[in-house]
C-alpha atoms as a PDB file:
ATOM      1  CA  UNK A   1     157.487  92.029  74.843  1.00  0.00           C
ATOM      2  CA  UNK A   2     158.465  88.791  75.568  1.00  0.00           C
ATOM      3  CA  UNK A   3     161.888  89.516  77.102  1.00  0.00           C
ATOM      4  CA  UNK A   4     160.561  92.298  78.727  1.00  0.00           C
ATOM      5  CA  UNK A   5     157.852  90.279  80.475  1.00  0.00           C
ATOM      6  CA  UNK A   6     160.852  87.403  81.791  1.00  0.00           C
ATOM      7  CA  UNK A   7     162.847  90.305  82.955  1.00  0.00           C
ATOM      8  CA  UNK A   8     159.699  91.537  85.226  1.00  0.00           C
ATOM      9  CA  UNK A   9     159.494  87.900  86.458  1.00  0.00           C
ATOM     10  CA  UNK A  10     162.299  87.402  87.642  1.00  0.00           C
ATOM     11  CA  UNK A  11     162.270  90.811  89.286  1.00  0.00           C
ATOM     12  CA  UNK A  12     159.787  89.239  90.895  1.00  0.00           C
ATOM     13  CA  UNK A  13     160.923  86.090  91.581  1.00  0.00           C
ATOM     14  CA  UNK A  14     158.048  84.384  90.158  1.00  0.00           C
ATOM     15  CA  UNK A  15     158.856  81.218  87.652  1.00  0.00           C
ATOM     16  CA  UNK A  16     156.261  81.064  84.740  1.00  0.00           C
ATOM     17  CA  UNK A  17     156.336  78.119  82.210  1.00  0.00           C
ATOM     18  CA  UNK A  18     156.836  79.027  78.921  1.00  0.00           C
ATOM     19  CA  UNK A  19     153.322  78.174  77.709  1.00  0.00           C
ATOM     20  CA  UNK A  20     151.691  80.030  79.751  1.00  0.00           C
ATOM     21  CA  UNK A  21     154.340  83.020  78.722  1.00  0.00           C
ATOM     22  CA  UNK A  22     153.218  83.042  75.374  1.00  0.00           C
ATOM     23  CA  UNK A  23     149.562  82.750  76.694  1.00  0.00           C
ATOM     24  CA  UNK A  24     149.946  85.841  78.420  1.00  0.00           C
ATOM     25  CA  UNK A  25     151.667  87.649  75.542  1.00  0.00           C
ATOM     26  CA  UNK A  26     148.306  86.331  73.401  1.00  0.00           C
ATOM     27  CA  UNK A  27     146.034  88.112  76.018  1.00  0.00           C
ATOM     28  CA  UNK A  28     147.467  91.052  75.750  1.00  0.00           C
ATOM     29  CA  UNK A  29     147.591  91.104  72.047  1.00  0.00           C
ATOM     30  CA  UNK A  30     143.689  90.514  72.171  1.00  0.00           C
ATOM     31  CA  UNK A  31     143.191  92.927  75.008  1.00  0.00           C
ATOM     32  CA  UNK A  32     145.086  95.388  72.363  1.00  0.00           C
ATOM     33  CA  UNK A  33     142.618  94.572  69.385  1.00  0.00           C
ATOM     34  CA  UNK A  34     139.634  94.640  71.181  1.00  0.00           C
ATOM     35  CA  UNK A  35     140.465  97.613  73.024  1.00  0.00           C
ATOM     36  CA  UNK A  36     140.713 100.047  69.867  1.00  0.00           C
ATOM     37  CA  UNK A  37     137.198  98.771  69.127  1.00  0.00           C
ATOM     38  CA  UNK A  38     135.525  98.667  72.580  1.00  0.00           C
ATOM     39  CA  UNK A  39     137.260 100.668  75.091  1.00  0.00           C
ATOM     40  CA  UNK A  40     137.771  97.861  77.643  1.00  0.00           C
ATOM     41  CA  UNK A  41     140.760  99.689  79.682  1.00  0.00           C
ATOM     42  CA  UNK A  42     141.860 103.249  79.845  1.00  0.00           C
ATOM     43  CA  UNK A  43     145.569 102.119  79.610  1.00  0.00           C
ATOM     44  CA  UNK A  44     146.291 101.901  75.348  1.00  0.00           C
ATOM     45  CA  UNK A  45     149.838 100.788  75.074  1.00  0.00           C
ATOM     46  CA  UNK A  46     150.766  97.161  74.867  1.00  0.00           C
ATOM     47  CA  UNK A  47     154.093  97.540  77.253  1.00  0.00           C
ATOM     48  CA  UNK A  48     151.703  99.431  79.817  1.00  0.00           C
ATOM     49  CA  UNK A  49     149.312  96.503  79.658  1.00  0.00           C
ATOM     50  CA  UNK A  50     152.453  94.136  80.637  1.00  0.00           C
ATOM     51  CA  UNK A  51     152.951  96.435  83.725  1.00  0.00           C
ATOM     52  CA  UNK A  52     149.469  97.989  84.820  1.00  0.00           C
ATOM     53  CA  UNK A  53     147.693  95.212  84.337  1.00  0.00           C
ATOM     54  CA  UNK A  54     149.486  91.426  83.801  1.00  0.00           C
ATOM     55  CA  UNK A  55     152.457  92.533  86.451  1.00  0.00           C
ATOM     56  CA  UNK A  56     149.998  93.701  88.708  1.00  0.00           C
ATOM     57  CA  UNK A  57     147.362  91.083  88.679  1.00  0.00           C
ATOM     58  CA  UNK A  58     150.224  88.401  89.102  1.00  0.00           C
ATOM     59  CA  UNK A  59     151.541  90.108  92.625  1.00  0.00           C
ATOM     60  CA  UNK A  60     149.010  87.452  93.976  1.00  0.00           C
ATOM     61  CA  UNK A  61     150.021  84.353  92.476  1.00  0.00           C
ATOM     62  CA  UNK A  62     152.193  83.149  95.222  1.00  0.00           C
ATOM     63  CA  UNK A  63     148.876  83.434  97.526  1.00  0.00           C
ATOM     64  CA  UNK A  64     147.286  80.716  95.292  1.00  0.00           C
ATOM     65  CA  UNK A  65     150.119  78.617  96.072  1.00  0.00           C
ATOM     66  CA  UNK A  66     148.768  75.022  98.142  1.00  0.00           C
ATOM     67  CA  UNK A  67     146.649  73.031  97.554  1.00  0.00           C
ATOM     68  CA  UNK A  68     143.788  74.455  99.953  1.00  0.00           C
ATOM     69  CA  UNK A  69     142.891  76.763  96.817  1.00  0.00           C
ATOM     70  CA  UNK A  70     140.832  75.028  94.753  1.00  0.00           C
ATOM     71  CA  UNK A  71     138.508  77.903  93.452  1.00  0.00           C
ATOM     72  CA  UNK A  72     138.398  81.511  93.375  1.00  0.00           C
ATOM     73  CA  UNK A  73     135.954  83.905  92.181  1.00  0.00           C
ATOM     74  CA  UNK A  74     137.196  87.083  90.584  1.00  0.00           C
ATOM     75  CA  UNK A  75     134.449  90.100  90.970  1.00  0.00           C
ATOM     76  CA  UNK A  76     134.576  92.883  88.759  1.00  0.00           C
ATOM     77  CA  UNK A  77     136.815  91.434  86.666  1.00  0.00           C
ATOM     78  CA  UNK A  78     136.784  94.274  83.636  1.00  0.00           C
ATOM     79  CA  UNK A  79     138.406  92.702  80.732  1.00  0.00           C
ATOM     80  CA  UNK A  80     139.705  89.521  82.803  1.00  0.00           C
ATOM     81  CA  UNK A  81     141.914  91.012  85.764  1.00  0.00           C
ATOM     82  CA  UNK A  82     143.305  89.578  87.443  1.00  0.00           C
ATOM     83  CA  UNK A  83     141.813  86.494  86.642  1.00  0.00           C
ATOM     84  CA  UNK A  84     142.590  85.787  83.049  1.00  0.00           C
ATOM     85  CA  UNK A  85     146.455  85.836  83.639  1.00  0.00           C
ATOM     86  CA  UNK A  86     146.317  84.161  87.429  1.00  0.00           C
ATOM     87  CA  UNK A  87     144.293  81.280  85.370  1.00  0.00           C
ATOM     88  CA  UNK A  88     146.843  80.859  82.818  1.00  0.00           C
ATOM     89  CA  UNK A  89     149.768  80.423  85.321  1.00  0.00           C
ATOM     90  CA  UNK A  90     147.068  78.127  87.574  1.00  0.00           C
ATOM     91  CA  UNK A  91     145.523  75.580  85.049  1.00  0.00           C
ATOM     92  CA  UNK A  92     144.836  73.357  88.575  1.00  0.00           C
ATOM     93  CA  UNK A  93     142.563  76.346  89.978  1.00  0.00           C
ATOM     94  CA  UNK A  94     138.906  77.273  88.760  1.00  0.00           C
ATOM     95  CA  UNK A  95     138.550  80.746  88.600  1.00  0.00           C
ATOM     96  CA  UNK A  96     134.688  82.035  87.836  1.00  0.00           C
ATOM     97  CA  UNK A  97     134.902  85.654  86.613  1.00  0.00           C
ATOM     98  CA  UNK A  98     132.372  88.057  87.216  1.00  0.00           C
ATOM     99  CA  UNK A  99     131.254  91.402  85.634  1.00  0.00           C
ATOM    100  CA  UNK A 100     128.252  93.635  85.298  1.00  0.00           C
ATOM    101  CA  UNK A 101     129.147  94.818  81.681  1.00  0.00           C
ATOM    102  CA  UNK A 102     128.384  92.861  78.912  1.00  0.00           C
ATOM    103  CA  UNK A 103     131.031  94.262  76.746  1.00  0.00           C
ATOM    104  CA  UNK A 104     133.670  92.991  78.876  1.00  0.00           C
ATOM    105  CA  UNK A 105     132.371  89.637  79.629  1.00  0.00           C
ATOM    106  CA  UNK A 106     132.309  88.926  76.026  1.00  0.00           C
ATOM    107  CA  UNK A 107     135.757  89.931  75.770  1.00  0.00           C
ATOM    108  CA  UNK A 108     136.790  87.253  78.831  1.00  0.00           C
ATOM    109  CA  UNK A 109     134.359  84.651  76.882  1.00  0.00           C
ATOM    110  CA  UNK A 110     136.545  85.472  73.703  1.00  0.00           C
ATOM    111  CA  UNK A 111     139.863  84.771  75.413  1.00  0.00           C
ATOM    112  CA  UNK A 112     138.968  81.618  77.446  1.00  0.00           C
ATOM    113  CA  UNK A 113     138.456  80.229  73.921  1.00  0.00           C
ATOM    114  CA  UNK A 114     141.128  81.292  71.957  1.00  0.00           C
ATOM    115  CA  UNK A 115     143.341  80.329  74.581  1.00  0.00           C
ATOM    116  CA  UNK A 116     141.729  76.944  75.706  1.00  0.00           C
ATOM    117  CA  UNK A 117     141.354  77.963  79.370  1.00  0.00           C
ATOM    118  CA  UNK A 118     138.898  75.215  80.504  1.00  0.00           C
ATOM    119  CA  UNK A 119     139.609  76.416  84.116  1.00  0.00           C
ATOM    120  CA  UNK A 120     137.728  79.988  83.246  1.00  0.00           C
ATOM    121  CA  UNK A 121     134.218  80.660  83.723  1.00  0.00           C
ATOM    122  CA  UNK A 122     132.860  84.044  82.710  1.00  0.00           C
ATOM    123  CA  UNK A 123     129.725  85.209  84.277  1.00  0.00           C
ATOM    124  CA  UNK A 124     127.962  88.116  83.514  1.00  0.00           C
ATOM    125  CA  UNK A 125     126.108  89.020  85.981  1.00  0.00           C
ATOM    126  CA  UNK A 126     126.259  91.817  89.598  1.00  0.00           C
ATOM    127  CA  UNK A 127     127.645  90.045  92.312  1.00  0.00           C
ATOM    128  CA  UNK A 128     124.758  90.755  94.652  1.00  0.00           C
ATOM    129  CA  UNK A 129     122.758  88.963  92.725  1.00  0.00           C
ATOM    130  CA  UNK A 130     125.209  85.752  92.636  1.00  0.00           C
ATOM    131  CA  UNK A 131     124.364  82.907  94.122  1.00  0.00           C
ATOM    132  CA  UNK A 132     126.698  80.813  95.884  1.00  0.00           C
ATOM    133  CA  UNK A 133     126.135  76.664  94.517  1.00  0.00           C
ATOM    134  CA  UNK A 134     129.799  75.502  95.900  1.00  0.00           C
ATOM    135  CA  UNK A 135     132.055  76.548  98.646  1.00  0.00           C
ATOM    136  CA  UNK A 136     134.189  78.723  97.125  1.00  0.00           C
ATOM    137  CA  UNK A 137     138.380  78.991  98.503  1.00  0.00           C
ATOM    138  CA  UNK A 138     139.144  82.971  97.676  1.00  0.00           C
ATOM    139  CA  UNK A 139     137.476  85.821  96.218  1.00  0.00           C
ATOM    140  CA  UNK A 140     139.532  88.388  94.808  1.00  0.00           C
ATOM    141  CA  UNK A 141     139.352  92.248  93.314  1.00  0.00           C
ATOM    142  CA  UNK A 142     141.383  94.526  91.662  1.00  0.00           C
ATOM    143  CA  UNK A 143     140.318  98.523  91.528  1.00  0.00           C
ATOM    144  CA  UNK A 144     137.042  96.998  91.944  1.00  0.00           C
ATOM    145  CA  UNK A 145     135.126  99.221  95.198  1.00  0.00           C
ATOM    146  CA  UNK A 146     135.783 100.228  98.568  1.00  0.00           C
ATOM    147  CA  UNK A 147     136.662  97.729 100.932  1.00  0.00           C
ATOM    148  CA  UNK A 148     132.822  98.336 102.271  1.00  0.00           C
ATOM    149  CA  UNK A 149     131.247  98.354  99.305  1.00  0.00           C
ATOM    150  CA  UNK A 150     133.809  95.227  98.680  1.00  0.00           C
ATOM    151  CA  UNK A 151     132.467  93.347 101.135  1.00  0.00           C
ATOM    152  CA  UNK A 152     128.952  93.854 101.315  1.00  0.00           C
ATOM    153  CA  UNK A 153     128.480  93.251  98.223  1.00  0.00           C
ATOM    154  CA  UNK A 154     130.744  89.628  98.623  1.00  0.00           C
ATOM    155  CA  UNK A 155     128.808  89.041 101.844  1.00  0.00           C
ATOM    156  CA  UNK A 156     126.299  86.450 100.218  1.00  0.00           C
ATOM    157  CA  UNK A 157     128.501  84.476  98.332  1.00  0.00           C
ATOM    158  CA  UNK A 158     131.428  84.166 101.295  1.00  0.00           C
ATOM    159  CA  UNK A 159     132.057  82.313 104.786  1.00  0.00           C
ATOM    160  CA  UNK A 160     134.513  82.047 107.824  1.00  0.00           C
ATOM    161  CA  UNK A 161     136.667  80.081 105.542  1.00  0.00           C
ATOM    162  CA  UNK A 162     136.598  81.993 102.556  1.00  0.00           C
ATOM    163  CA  UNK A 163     139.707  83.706 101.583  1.00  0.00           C
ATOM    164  CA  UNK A 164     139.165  87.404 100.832  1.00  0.00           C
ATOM    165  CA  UNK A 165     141.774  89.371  98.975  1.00  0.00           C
ATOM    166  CA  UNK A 166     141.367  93.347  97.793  1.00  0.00           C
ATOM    167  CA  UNK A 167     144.186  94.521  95.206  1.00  0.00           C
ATOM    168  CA  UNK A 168     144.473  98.144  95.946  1.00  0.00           C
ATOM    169  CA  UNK A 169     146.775 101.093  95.986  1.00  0.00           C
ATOM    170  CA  UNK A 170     148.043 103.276  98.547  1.00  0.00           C
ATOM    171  CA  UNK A 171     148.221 101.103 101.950  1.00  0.00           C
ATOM    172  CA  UNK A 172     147.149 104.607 103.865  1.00  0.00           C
ATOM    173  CA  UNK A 173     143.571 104.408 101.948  1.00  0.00           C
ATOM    174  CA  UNK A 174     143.099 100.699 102.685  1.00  0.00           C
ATOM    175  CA  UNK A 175     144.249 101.378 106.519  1.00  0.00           C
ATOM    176  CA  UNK A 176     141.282 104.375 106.348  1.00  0.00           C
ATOM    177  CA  UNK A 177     138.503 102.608 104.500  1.00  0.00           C
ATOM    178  CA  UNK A 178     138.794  99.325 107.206  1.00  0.00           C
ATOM    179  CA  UNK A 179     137.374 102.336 109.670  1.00  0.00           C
ATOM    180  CA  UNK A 180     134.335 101.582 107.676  1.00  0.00           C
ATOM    181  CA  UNK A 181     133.823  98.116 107.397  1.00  0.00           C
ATOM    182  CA  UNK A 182     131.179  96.258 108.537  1.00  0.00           C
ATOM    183  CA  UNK A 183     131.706  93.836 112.105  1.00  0.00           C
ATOM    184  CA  UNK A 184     131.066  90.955 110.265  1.00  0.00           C
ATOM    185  CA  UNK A 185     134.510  91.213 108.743  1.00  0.00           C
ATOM    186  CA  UNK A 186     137.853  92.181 109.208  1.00  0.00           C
ATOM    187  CA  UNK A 187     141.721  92.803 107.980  1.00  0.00           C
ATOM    188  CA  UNK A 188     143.585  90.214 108.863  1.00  0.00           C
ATOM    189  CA  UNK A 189     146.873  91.718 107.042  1.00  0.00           C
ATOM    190  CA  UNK A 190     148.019  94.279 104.197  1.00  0.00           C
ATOM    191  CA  UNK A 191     151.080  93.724 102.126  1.00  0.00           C
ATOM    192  CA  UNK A 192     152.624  95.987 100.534  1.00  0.00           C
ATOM    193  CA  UNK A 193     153.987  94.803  96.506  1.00  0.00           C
ATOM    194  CA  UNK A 194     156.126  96.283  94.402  1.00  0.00           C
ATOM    195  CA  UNK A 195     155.555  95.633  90.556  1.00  0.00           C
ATOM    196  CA  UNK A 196     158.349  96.127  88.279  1.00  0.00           C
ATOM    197  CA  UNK A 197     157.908  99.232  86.051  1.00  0.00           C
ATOM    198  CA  UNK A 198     154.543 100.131  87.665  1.00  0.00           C
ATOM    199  CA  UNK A 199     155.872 104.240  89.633  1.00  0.00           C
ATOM    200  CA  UNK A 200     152.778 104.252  92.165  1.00  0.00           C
ATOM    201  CA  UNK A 201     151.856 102.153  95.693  1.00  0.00           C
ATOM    202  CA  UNK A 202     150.282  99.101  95.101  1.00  0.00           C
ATOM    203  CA  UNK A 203     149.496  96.994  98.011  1.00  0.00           C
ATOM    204  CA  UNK A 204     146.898  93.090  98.935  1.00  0.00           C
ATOM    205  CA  UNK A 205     144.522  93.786 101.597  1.00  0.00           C
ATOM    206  CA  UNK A 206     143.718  90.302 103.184  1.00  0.00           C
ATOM    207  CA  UNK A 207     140.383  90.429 105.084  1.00  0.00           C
ATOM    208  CA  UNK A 208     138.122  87.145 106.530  1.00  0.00           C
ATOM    209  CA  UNK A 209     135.043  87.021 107.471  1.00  0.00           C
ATOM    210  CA  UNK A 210     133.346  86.699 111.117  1.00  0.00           C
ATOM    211  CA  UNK A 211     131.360  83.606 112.074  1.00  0.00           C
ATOM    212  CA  UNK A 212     129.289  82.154 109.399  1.00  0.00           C
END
């Protein structure tokens, strides 16, 4: 697992200490375990974990990159994606991850101790019903909602300066759901990624919001 998770970064061009390697190799062993017992993802083999989920949650590290991004708020985070392995390879970022289901909160909670990830939060809670104490730098999503369901349901805890990222699939969906976004926000780009192993269009749908 371990060599086959360097060969992806590089493929990717990324450059991961080794720490945080073997971090991410823990999280999937856990996300394994607790899996059999919980159901927490629909994807059962540990390899497939390294691509579905770790590969493709870490096509956005290079957009935490700077230091304007400071903290970033992961909704609908499921078992921890993609904030659980975006936190390990940014210990200088606070990431507060939100979810609905208990189950899978208490699965996050389990990891940010066992790996000592003091820059993790886990909330469970909906995100409509979040309220926003600090400014926060990004929110992102992965498989979460349409981008209109995306963000309304953001709109209360986001501003002109927030940084707004949806992880999604096929860039021809994302380029028909912004038909049905709201005025107060928009796309300001969509790039398309490729992750390594991973046969199906993945692409980061950048959108800001208007005025406030």
């Amino acid at each position: 697992m371990q060599q086959l998770l360097q060969n992806a970064l590089a493929q990717m061009g990324l450059a991961i200490p080794d720490l945080a390697q073997q971090q991410i190799l823990r999280y999937i062993e856990n996300l394994d375990k607790w899996n059999k017992a919980f159901n927490l993802t629909a994807v059962r083999a540990p390899e497939q974990m390294l691509t579905h989920h770790i590969l493709d949650s870490l096509s956005l590290l290079t957009h935490l990159n700077g230091t304007e991004i400071k903290t970033v708020l992961d909704v609908g985070t499921g078992p921890g994606l993609p904030g659980i392995p975006l936190a390990i390879c940014r210990p200088e970022i606070k990431f507060t991850l939100i979810d609905s289901q208990q189950k899978k909160i208490n699965f996050v909670q389990h990891v940010i101790t066992s790996l000592q990830l003091p820059n993790v939060i886990a909330v469970h809670e909906r995100i409509e019903k979040l309220q926003r104490i600090a400014p926060i730098d990004m929110v992102i999503s992965r498989a979460f909602a349409s981008l209109q369901e995306y963000v309304n349901l953001i709109a209360n805890v986001c501003d002109s300066n927030t940084k707004i990222v949806a992880m999604k699939g096929r860039k021809a969906q994302a380029l028909d759901e912004q038909l049905q976004l709201p005025a107060a926000f928009k796309i300001t780009r969509i790039q398309d990624v490729i992750v390594p192993g991973l046969n199906a269009e993945r692409c980061l749908v950048f959108l800001q919001k208007q005025g406030d």
